[in-house]
Protein backbone atom coordinates (compact mmCIF):
# COMPACT_ATOMS: atom_id res chain seq x y z
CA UNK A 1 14.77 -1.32 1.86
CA UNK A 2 12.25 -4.21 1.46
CA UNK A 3 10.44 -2.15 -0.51
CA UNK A 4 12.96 -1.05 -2.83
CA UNK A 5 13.87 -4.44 -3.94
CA UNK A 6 10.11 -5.67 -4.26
CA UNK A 7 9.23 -2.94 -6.74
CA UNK A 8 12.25 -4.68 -9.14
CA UNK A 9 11.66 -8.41 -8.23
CA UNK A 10 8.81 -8.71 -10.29
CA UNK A 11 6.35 -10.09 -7.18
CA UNK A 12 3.37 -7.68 -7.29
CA UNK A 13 2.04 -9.60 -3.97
CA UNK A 14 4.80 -8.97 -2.10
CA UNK A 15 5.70 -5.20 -3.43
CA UNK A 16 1.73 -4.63 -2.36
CA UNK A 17 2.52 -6.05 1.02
CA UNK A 18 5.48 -3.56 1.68
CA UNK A 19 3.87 -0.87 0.26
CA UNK A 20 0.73 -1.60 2.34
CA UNK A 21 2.88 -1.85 5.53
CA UNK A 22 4.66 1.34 5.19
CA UNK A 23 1.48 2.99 4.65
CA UNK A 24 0.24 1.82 7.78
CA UNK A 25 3.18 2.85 9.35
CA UNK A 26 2.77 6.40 8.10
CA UNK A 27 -0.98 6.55 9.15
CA UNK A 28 -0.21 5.35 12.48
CA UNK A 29 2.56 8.06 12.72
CA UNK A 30 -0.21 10.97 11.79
CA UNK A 31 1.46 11.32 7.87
CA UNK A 32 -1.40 10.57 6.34
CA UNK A 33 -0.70 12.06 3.20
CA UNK A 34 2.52 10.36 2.94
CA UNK A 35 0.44 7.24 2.92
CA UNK A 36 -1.91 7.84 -0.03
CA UNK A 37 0.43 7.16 -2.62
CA UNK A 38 2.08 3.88 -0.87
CA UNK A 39 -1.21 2.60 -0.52
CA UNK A 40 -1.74 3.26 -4.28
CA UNK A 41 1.48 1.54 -5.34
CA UNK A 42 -0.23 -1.41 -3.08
CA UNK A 43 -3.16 -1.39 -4.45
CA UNK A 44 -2.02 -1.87 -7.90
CA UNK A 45 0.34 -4.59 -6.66
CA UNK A 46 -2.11 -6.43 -4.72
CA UNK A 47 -4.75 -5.92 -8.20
CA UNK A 48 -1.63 -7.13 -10.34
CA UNK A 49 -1.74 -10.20 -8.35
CA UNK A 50 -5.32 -10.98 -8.02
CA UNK A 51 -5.33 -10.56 -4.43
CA UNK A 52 -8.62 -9.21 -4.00
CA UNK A 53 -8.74 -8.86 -0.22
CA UNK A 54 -5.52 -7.33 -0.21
CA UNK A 55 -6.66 -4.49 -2.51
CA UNK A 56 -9.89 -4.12 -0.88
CA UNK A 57 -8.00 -3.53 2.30
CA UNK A 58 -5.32 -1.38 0.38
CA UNK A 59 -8.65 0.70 -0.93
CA UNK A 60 -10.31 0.76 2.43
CA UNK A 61 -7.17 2.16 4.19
CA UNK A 62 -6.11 4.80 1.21
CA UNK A 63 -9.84 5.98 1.52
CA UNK A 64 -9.34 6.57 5.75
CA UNK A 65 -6.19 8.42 5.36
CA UNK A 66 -8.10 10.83 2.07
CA UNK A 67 -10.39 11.09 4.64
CA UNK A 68 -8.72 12.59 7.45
CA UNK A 69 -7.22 15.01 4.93
C-alpha cells in the first residue's frame, strides 16, 4: 500500500525507500527474482533524488539477488 501511493506522490526518496524495503523483504523470503525489479524501481527513485548511498545500496542488493539467480 505504501508503495502504491509513493509511486504517485511525486517523492522519488521515499518511493525508493518502499521499493527498496519490499525488495528486501522478498530476498529475505527466498523470491529473489521478485526483487530485481523493486530494487530497480528503487534505484531509479533513490538516483531521481540524488541519494547516492541509497542507490548504491539499491545496486549492491539488485546485484546479490541477480546473483543467486
Amino acid at each position: 500500500m505504501a508503495l502504491a501511493f509513493f509511486r504517485t506522490s511525486g517523492d522519488h526518496y521515499m518511493d525508493g525507500l518502499a521499493a527498496y524495503g519490499l525488495g528486501t523483504a522478498l530476498v529475505q523470503s527466498g523470491d529473489f527474482r521478485g526483487s530485481v525489479s523493486l530494487f530497480d524501481e528503487a534505484i531509479t527513485g533513490f538516483r531521481v533524488a540524488g541519494d547516492q548511498h541509497g542507490e548504491g545500496d539499491a545496486l549492491n542488493s539488485q546485484g546479490g539477488a541477480m546473483g543467486i539467480l
